[in-house]
Protein backbone atom coordinates (compact mmCIF):
# COMPACT_ATOMS: atom_id res chain seq x y z
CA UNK A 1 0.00 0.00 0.00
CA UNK A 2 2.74 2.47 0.54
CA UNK A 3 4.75 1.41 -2.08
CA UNK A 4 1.39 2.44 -4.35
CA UNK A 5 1.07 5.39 -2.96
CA UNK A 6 4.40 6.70 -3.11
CA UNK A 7 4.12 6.03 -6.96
CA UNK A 8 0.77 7.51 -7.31
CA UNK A 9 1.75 10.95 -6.15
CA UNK A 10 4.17 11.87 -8.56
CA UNK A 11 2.59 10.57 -11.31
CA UNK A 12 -0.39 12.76 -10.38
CA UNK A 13 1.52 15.99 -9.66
CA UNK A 14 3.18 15.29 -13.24
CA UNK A 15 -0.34 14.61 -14.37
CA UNK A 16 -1.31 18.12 -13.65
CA UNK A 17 1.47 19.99 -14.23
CA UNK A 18 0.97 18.74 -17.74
CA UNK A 19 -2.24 20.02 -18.28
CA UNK A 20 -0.88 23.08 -17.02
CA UNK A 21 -0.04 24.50 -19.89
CA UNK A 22 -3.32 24.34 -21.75
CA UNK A 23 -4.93 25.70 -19.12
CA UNK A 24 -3.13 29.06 -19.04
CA UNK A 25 -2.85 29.27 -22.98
CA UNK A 26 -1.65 32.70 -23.63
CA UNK A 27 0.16 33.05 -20.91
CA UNK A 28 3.61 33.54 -21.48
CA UNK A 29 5.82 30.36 -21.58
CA UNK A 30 9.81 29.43 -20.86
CA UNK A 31 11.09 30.46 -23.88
CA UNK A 32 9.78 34.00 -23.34
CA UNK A 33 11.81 34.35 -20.35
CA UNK A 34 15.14 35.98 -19.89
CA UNK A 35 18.50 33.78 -19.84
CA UNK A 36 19.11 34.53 -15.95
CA UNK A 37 15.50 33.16 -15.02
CA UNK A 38 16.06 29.74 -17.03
CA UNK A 39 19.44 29.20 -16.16
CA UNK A 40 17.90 29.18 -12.55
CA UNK A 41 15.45 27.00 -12.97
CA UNK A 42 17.55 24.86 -14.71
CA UNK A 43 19.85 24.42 -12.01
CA UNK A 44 16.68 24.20 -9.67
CA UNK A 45 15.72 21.33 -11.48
CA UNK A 46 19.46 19.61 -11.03
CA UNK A 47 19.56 20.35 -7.93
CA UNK A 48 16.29 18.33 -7.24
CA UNK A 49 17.41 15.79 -9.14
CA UNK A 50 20.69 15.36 -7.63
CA UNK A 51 19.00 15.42 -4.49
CA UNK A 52 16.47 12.50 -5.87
CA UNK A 53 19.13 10.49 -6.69
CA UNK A 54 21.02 10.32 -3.57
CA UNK A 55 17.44 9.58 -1.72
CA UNK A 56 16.72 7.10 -3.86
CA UNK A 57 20.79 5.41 -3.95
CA UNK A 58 20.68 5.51 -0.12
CA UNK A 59 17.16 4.08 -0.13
CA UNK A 60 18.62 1.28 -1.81
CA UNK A 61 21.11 0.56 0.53
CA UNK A 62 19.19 0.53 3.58
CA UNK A 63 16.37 -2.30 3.15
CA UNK A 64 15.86 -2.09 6.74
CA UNK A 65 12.47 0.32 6.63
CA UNK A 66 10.41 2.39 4.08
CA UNK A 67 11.58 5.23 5.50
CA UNK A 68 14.26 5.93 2.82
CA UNK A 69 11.73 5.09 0.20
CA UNK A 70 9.29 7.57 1.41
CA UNK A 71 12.15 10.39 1.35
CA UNK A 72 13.08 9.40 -1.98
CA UNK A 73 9.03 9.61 -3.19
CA UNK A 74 8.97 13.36 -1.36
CA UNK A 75 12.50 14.25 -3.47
CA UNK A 76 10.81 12.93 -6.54
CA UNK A 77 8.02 15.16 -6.15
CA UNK A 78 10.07 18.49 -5.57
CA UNK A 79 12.18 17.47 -8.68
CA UNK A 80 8.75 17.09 -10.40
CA UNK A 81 7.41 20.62 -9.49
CA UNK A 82 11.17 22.22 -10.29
CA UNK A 83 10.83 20.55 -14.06
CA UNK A 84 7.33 22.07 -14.47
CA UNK A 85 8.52 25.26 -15.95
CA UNK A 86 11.04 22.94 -18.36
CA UNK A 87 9.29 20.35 -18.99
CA UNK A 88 8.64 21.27 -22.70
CA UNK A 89 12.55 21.36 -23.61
CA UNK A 90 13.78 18.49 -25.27
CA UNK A 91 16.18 15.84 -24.31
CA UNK A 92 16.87 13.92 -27.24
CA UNK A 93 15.26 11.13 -29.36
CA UNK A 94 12.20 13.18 -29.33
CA UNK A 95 12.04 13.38 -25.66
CA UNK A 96 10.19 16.00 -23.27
CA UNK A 97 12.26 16.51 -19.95
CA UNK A 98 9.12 15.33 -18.68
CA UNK A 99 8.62 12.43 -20.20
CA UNK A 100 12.30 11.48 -19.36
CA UNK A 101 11.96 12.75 -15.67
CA UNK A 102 8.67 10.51 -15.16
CA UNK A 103 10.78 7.65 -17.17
CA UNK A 104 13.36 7.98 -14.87
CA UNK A 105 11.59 8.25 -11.55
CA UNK A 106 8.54 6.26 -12.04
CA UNK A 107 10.11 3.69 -14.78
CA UNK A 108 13.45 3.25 -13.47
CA UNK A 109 14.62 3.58 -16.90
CA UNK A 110 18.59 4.20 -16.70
CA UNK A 111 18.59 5.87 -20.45
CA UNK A 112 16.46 8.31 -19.33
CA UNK A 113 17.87 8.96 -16.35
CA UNK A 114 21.03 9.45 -18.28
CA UNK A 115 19.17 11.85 -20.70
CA UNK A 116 18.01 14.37 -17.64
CA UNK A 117 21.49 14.19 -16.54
CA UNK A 118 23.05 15.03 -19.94
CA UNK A 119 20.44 17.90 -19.88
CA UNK A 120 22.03 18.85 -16.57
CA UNK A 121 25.78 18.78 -17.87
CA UNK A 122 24.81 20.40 -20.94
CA UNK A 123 23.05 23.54 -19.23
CA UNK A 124 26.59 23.67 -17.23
CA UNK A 125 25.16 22.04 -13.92
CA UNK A 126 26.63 18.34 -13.93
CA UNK A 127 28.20 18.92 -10.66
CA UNK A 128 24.61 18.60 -9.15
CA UNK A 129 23.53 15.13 -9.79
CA UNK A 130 25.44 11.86 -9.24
């Protein structure tokens, strides 16, 4: 029952924060934004997903409780709401940083974990994640 529930949440925040965008159509999106504000959330969104990795690589270790899962299912779902304001940009193969951040987090797909963290090297923040 936990382990459902800590995969239900951030599949449901993602679910919304997709559906985001077509509710506030004509508002103004990412790439209207000045360089300074996307470089920082850019490295907002490494630094959540730095952080989700090391929750979820000590969470692995430790099979004594849930408790490390649980920390790693909160982490997820701060590096979920950081990507909201990315998660159009692309990561390659036709990829949405969302798609690969839900890949990655819900999926445990190791290419697109790789992916987001090329996206973080590439926007000059590889230093953040693992």
């Amino acid at each position: 029952m936990v382990r459902a529930r800590r995969t239900a949440v951030p599949v449901l925040v993602l679910a919304v924060l997709v559906a985001l965008p077509a509710l506030l159509a004509g508002c103004s999106s990412a790439g209207g934004e000045d360089e300074e504000r996307l470089t920082a959330q850019r490295e907002n969104y490494c630094t959540q997903l730095g952080a989700w990795q090391r929750a979820r690589n000590a969470a692995r270790t430790d099979t004594s409780d849930s408790a490390g899962d649980d920390e790693a299912g909160t982490v997820a779902r701060d590096a979920f709401l950081a990507m909201r304001p990315l998660q159009d940009e692309t990561v390659g193969r036709g990829r949405t940083l969302a798609e690969a951040t839900v890949a990655a987090m819900e999926n445990r797909d190791s290419e697109a974990e790789q992916r987001i963290v090329e996206y973080c090297a590439d926007a000059g923040f590889e230093t953040l994640t693992r």
